[in-house]
C-alpha atoms as a PDB file:
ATOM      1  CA  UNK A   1      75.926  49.764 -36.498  1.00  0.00           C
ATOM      2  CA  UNK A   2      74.914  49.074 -32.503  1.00  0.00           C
ATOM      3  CA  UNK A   3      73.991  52.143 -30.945  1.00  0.00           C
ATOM      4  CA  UNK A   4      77.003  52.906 -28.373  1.00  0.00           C
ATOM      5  CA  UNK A   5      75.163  51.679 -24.969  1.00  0.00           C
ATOM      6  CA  UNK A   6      74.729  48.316 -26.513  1.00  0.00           C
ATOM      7  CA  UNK A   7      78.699  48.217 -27.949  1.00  0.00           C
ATOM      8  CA  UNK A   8      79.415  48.294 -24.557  1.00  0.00           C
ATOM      9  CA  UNK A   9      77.391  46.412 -23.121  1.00  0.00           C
ATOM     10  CA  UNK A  10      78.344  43.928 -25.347  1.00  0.00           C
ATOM     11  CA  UNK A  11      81.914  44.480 -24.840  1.00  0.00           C
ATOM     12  CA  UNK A  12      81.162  44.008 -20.592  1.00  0.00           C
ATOM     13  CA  UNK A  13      80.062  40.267 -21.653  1.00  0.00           C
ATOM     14  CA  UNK A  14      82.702  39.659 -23.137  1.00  0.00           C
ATOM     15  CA  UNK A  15      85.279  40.999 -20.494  1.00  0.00           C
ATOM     16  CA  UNK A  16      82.965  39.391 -17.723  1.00  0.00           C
ATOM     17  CA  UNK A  17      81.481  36.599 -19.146  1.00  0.00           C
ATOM     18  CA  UNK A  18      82.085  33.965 -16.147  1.00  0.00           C
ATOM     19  CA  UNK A  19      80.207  36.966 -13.963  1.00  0.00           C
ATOM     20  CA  UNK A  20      77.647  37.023 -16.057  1.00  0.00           C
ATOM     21  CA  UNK A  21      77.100  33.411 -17.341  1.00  0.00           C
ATOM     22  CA  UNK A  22      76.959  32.906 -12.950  1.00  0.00           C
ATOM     23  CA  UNK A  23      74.460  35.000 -12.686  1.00  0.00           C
ATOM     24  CA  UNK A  24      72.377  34.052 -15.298  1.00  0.00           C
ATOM     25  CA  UNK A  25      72.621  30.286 -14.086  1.00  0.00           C
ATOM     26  CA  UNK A  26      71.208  31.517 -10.953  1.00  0.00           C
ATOM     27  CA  UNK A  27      68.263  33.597 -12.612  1.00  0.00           C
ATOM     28  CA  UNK A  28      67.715  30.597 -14.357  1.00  0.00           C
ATOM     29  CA  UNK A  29      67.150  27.984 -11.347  1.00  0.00           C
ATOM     30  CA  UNK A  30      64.858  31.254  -9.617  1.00  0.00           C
ATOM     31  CA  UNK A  31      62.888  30.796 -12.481  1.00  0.00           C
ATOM     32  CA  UNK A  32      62.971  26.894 -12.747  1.00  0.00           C
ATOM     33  CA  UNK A  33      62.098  26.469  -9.176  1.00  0.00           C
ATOM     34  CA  UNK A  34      59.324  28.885  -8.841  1.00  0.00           C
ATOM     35  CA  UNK A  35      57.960  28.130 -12.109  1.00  0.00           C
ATOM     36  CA  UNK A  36      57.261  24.402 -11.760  1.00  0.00           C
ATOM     37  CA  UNK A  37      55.609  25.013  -8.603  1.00  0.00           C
ATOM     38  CA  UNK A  38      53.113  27.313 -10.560  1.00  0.00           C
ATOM     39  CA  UNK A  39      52.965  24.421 -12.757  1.00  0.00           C
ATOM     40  CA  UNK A  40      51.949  22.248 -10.023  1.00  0.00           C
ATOM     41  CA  UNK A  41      49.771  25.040  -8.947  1.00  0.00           C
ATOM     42  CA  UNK A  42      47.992  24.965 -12.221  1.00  0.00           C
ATOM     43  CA  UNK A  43      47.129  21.295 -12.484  1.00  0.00           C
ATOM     44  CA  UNK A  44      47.127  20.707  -8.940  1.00  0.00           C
ATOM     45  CA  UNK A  45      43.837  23.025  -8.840  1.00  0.00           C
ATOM     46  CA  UNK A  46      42.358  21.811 -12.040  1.00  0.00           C
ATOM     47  CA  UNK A  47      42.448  18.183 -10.617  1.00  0.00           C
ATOM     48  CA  UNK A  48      41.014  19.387  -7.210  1.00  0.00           C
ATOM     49  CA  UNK A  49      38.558  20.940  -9.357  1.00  0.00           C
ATOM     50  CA  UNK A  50      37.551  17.637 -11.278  1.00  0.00           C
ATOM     51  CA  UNK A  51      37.814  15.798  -8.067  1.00  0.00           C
ATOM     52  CA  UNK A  52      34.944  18.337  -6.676  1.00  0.00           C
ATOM     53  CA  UNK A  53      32.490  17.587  -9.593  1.00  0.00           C
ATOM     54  CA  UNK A  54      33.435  14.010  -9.746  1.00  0.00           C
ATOM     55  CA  UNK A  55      32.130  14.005  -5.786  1.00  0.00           C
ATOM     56  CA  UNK A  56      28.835  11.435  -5.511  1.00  0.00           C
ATOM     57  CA  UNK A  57      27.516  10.854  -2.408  1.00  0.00           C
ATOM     58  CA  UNK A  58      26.123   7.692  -1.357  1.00  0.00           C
ATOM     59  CA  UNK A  59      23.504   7.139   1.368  1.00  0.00           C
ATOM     60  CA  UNK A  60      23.125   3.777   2.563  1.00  0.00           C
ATOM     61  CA  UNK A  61      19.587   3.055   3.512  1.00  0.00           C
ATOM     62  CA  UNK A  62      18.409   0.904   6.747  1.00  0.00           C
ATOM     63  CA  UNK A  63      17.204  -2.514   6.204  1.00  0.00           C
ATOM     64  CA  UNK A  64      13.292  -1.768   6.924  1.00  0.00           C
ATOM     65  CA  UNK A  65      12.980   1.256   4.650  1.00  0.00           C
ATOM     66  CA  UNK A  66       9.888   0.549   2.537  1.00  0.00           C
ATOM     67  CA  UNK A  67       9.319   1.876  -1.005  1.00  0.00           C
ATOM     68  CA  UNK A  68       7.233   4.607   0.261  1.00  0.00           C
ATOM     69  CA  UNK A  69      10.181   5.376   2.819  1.00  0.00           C
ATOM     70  CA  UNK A  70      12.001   5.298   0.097  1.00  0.00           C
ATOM     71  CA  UNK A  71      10.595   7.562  -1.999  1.00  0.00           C
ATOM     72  CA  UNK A  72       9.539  10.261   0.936  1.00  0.00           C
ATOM     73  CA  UNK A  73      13.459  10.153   1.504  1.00  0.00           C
ATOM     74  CA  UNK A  74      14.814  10.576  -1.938  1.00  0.00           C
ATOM     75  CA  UNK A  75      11.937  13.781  -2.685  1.00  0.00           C
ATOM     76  CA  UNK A  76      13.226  15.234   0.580  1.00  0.00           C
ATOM     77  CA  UNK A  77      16.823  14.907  -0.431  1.00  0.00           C
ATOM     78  CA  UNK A  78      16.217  16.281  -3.937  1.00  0.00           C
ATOM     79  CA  UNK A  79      15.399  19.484  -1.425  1.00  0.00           C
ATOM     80  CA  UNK A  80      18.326  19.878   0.206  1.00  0.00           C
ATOM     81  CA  UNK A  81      20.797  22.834  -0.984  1.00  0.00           C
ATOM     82  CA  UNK A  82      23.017  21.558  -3.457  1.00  0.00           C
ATOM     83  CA  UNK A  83      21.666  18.075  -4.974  1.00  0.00           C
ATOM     84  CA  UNK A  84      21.135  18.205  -8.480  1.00  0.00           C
ATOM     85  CA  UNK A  85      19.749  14.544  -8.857  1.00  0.00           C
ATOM     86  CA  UNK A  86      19.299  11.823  -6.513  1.00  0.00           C
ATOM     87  CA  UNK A  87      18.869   8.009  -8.698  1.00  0.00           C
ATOM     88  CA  UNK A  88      17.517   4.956  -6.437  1.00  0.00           C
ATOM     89  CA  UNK A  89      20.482   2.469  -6.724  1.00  0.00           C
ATOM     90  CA  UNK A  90      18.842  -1.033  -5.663  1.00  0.00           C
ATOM     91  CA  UNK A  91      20.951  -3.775  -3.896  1.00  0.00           C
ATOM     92  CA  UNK A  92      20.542  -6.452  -6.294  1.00  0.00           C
ATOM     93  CA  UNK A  93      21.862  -3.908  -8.886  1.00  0.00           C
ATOM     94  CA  UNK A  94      24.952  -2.371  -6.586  1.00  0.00           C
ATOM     95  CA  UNK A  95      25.909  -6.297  -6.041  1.00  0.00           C
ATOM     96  CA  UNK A  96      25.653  -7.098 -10.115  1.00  0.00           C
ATOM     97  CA  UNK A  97      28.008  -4.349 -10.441  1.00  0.00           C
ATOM     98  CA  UNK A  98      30.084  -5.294  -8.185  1.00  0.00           C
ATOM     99  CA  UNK A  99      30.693  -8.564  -9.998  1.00  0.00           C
ATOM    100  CA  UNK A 100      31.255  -7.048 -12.981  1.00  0.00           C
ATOM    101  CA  UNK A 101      34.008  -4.642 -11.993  1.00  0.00           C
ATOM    102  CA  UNK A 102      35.964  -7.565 -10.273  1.00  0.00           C
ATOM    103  CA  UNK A 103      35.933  -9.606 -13.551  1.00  0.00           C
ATOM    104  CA  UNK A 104      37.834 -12.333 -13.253  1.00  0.00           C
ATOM    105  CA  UNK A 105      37.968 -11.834  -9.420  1.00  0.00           C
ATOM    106  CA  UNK A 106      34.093 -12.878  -8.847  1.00  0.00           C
ATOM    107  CA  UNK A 107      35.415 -16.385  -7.513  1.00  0.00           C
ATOM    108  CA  UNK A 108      36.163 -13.528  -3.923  1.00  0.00           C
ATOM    109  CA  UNK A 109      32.181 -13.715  -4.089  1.00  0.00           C
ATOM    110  CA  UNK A 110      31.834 -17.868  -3.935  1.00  0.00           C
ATOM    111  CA  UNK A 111      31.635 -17.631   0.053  1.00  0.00           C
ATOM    112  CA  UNK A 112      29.098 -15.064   0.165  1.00  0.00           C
ATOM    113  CA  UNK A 113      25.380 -17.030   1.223  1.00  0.00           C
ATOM    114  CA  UNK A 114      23.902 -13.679   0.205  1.00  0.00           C
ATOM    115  CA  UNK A 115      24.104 -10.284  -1.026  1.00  0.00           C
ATOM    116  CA  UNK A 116      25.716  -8.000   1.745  1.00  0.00           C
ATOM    117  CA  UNK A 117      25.129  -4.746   0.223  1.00  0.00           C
ATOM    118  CA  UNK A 118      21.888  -2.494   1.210  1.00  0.00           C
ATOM    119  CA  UNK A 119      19.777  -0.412  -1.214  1.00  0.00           C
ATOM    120  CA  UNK A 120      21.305   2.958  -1.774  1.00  0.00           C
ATOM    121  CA  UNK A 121      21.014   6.615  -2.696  1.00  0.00           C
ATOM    122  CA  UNK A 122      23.461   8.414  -5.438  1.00  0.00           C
ATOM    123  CA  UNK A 123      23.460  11.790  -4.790  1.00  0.00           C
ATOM    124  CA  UNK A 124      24.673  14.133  -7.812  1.00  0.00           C
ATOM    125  CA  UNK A 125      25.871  17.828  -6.895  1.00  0.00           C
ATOM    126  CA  UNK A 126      25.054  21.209  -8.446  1.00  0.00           C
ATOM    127  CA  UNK A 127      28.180  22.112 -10.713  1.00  0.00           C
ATOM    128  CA  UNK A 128      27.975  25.458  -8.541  1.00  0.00           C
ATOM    129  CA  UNK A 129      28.251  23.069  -5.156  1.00  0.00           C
ATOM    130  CA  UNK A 130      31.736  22.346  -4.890  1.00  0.00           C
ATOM    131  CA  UNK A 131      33.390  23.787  -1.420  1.00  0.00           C
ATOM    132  CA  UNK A 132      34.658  20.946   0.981  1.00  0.00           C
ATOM    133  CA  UNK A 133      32.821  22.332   3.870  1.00  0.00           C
ATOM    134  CA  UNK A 134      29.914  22.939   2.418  1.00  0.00           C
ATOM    135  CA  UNK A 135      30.050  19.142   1.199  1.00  0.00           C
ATOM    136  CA  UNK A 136      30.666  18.197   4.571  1.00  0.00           C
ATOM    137  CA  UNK A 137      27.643  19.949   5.564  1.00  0.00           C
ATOM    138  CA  UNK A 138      25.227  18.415   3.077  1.00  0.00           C
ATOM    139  CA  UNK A 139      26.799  15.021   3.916  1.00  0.00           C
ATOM    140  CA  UNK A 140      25.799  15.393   7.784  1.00  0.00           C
ATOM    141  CA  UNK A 141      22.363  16.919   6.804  1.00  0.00           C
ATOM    142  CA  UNK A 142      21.908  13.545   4.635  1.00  0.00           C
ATOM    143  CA  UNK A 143      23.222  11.026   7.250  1.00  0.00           C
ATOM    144  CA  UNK A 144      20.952  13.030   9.927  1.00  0.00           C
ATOM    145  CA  UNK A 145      18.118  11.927   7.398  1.00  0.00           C
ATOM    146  CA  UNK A 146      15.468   9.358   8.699  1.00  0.00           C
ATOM    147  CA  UNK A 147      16.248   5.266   6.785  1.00  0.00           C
ATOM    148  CA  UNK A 148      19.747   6.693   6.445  1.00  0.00           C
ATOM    149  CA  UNK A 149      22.080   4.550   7.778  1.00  0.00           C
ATOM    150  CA  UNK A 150      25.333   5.882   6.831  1.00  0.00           C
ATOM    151  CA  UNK A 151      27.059   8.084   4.004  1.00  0.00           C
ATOM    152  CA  UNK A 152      30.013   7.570   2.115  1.00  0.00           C
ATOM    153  CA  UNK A 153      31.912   9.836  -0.194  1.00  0.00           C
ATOM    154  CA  UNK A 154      35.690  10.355  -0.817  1.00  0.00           C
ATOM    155  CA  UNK A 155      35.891  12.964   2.366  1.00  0.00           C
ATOM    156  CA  UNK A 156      39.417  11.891   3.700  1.00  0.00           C
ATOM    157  CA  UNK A 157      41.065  11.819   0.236  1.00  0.00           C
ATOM    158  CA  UNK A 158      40.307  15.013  -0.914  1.00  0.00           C
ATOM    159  CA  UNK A 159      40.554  16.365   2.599  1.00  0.00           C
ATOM    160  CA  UNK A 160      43.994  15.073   2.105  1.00  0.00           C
ATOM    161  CA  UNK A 161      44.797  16.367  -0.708  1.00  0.00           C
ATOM    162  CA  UNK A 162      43.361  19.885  -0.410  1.00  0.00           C
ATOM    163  CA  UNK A 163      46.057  19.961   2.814  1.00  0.00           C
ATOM    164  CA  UNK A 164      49.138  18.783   0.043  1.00  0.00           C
ATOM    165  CA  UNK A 165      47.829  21.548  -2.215  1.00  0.00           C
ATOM    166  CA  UNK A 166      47.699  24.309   0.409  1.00  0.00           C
ATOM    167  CA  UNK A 167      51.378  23.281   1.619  1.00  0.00           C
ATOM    168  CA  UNK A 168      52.390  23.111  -1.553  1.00  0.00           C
ATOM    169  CA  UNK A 169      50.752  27.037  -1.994  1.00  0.00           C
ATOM    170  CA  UNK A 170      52.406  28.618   0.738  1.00  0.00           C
ATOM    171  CA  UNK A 171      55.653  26.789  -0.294  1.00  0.00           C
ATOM    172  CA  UNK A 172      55.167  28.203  -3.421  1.00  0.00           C
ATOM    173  CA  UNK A 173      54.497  31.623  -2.008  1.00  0.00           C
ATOM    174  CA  UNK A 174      57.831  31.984   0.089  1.00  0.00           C
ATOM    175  CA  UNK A 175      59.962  30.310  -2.572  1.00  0.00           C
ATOM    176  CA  UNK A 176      58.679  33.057  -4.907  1.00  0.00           C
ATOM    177  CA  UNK A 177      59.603  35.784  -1.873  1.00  0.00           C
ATOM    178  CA  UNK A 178      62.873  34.339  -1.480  1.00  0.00           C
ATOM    179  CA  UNK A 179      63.874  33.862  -4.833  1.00  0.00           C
ATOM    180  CA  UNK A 180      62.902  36.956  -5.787  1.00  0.00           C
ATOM    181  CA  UNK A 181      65.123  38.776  -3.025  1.00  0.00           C
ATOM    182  CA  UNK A 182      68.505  36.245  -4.144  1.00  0.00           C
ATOM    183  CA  UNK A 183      67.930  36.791  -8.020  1.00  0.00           C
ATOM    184  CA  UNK A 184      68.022  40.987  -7.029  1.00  0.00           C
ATOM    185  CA  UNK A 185      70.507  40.306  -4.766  1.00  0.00           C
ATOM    186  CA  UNK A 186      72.772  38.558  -7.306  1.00  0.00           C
ATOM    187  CA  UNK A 187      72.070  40.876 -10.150  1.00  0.00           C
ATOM    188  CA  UNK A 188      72.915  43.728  -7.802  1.00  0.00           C
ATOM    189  CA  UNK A 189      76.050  41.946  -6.760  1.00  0.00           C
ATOM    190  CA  UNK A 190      77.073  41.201 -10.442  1.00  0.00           C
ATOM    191  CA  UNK A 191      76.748  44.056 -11.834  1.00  0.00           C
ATOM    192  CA  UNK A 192      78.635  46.203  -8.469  1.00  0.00           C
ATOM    193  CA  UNK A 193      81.659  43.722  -9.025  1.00  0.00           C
ATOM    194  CA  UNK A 194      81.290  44.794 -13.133  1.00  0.00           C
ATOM    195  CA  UNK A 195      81.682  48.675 -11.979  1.00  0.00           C
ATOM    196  CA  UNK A 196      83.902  48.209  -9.057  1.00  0.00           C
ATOM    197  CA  UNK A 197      86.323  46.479 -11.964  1.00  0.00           C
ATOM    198  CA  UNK A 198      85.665  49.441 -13.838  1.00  0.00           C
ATOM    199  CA  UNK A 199      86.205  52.309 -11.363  1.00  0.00           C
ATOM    200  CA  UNK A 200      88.423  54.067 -12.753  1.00  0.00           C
ATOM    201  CA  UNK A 201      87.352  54.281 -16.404  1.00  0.00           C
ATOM    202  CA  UNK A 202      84.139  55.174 -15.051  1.00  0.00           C
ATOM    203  CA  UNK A 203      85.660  57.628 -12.670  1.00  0.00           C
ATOM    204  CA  UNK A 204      87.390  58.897 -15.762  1.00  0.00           C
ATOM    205  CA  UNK A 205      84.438  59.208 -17.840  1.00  0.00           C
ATOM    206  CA  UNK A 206      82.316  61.177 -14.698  1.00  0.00           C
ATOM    207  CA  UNK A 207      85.080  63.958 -14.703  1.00  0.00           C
ATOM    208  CA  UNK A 208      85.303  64.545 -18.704  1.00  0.00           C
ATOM    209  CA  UNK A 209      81.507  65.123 -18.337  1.00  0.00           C
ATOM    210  CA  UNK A 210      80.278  61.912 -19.566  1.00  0.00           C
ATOM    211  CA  UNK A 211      76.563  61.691 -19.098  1.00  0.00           C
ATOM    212  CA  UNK A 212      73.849  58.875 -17.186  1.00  0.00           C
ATOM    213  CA  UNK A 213      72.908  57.507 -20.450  1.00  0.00           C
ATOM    214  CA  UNK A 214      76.622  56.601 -21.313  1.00  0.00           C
ATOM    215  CA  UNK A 215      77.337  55.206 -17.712  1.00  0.00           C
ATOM    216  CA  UNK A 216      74.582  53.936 -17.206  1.00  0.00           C
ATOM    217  CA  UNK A 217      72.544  52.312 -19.939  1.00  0.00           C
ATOM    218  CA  UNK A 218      74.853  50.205 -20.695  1.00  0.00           C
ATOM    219  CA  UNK A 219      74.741  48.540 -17.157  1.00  0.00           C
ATOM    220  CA  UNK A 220      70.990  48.395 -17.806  1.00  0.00           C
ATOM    221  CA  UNK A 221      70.803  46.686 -20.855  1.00  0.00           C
ATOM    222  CA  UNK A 222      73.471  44.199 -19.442  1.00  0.00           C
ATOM    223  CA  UNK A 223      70.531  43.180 -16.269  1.00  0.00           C
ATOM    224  CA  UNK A 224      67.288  42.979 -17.932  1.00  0.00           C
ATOM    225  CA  UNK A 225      69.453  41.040 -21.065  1.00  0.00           C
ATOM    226  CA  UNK A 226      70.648  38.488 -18.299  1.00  0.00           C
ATOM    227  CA  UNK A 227      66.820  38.235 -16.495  1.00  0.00           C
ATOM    228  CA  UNK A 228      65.601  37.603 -19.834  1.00  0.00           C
ATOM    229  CA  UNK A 229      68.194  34.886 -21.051  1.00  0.00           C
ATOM    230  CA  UNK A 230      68.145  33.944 -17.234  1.00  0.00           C
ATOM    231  CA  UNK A 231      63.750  33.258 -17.724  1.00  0.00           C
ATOM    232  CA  UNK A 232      63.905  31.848 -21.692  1.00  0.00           C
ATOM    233  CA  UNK A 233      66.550  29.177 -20.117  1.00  0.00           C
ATOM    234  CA  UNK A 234      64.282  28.167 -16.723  1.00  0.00           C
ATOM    235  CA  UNK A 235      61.265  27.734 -18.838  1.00  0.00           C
ATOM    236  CA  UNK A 236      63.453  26.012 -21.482  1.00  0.00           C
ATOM    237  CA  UNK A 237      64.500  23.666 -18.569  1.00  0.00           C
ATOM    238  CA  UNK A 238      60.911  23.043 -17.390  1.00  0.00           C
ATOM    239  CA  UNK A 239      59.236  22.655 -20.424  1.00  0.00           C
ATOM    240  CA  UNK A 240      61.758  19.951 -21.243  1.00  0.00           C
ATOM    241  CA  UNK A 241      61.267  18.023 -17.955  1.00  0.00           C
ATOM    242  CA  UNK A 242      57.448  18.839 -18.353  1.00  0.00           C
ATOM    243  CA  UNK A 243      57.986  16.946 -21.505  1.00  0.00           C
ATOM    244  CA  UNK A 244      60.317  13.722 -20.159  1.00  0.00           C
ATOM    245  CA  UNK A 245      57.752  13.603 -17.269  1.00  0.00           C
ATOM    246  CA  UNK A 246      54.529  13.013 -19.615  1.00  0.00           C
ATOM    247  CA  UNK A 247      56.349  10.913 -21.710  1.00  0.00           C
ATOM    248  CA  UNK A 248      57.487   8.380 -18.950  1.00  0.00           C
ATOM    249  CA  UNK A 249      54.360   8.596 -16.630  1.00  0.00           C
ATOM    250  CA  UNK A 250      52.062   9.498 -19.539  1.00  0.00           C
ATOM    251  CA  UNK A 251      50.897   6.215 -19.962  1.00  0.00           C
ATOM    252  CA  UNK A 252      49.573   5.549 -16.049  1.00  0.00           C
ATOM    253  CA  UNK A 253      45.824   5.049 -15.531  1.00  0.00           C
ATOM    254  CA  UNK A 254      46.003   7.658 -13.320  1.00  0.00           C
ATOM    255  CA  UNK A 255      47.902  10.478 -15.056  1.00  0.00           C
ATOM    256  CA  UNK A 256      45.766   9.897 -18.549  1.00  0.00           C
ATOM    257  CA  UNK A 257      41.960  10.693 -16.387  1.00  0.00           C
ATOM    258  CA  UNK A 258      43.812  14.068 -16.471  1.00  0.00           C
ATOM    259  CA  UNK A 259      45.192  17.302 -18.981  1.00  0.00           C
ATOM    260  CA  UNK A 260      48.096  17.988 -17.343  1.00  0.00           C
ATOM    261  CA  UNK A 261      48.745  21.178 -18.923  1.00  0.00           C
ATOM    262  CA  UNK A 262      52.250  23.090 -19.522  1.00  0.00           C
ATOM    263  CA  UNK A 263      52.469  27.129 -17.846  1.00  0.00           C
ATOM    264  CA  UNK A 264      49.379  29.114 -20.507  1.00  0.00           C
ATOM    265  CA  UNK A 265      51.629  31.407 -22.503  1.00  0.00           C
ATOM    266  CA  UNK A 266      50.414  34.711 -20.961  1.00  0.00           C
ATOM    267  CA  UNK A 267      51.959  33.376 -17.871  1.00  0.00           C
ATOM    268  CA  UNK A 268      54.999  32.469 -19.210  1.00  0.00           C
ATOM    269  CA  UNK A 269      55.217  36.106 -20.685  1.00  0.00           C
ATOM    270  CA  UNK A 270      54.660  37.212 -17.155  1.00  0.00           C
ATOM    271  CA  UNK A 271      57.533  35.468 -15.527  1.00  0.00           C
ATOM    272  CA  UNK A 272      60.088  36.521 -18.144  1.00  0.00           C
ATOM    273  CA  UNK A 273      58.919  39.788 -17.683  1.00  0.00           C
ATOM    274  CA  UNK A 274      59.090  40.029 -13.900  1.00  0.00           C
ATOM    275  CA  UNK A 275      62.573  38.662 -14.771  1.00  0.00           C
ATOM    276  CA  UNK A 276      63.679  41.317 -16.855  1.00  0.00           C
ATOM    277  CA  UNK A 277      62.359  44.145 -14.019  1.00  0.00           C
ATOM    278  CA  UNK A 278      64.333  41.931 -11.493  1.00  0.00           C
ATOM    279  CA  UNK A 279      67.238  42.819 -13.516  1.00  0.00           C
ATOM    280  CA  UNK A 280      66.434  45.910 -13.628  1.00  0.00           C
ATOM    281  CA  UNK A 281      65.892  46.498  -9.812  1.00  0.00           C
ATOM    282  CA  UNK A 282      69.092  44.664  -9.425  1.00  0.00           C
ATOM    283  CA  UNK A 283      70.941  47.253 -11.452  1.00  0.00           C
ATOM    284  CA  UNK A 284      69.341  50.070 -10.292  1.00  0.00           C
ATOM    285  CA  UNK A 285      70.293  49.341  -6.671  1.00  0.00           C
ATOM    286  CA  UNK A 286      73.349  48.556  -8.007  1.00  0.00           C
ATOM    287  CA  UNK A 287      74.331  51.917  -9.586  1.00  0.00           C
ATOM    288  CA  UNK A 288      72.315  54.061  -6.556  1.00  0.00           C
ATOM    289  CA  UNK A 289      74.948  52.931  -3.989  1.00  0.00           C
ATOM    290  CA  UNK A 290      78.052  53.177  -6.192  1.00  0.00           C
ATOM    291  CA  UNK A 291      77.810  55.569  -8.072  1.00  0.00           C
ATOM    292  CA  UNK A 292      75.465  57.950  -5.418  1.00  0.00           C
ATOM    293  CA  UNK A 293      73.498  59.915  -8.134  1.00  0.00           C
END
């Protein structure tokens, strides 16, 4: 036997069920929306992350650097603040790498009377080395360097990208704000139209003494029920789409070099709990302003 608060409950969904099936639709897309942009989030910072320790730079060395230039150069550059290796990368090697990575393409080389590409410095980072200014800095301190002719690294891509993932951030921070506000807002709404169609019984049931718990736990239960169904069926959504998405795109060279990862499950409990005390709010607002105790 259901104790009485949920019989009623029960009994509202039934009487309202277009009400509430509404506003759990709406929960729902709250929770779809906001969730896949912390799913973007997520992956969006892991990749930034692998792009960071992926960074090499490369200094291109002048023409007349000897092998004592050379070698001055690359022991001052193991100094600087943030290398963890620097490896000697010689022309002749850079251009029979060249041809191998074009394959079947080498016949773009025929016209070429000689080997275009200068002697070279790879530069590996500290795993600890990873901010983009700071990068930025160690790349001018390198290209200030003496038989230094240039130095290349992949500055305006991940420049680029770092601005699509802060957009995408503070995106993701108002759409959170302003969801939040319309899911209260709609639970509050739903459950003032539930008690406004039951005035009178419950105006009935305040003057033959009937207490909060019987008035109002009922509406309660009814709000954090539809934030939770409101959650499970957003995630539901996503984690389908999550899974169409991989299984299309899966495949691309680009997607496989990284674990695109689904929502970790603590966060998931999170958001359908955040849900649930949406609900809540929602009824609690609710039931202040009509009922005024």
């Amino acid at each position: 036997m259901m104790p009485l608060p949920v019989q009623r409950a029960v009994r509202d969904y039934r009487n309202h069920k277009y009400l509430h099936g509404l506003c759990a639709l709406t929960i729902a897309l709250s929770v779809f929306i906001v969730s896949a942009f912390s799913l973007f989030y997520l992956n969006a910072t892991e990749v930034l992350d692998a792009w960071r320790k992926g960074i090499r730079i490369i200094a291109y060395l002048s023409a007349e650097t000897t092998d004592a230039d050379r070698k001055t150069l690359t022991a001052a550059t193991a100094q600087l603040e943030g290398v963890a290796h620097v490896a000697f990368v010689s022309r002749d090697a850079a251009f029979a790498e060249l041809r191998l990575k074009l394959g079947d393409q080498t016949s773009l080389l025929a016209g070429l009377s000689d080997n275009p590409l200068p002697d070279a410095l790879e530069i590996r980072l500290s795993d600890d080395y990873h901010n983009l200014e700071d990068i930025d800095k160690l790349a001018d301190r390198i290209r200030s360097l003496e038989y230094v002719d240039d130095v290349e690294y992949a500055q305006k891509w991940l420049h680029r990208f770092k601005g699509v993932y802060n957009l995408f951030q503070i995106t993701g921070f108002v759409l959170v704000a302003v969801f939040f506000m319309a899911t209260l807002m709609i639970t509050a709404n739903t459950i003032r139209l539930i008690m406004y169609a039951r005035r009178q019984e419950i105006e009935i049931m305040r003057i033959v003494g009937a207490d909060d718990v019987f008035i109002k736990y009922p509406l309660y239960i009814q709000s954090v029920v539809l934030g939770f169904v409101g959650a499970a069926a957003g995630l539901a959504c996503l984690f389908l789409a999550y899974i169409l998405t991989l299984a299309n795109v899966g495949s691309s060279s680009v997607v496989s070099m990284f674990d695109i990862r689904f929502i970790p499950p603590a966060l998931v409990l999170g958001i359908i709990v955040c849900s649930m005390i949406i609900g809540w709010l929602g009824c609690w607002f609710s039931i202040r302003k009509f009922l005024r105790f």
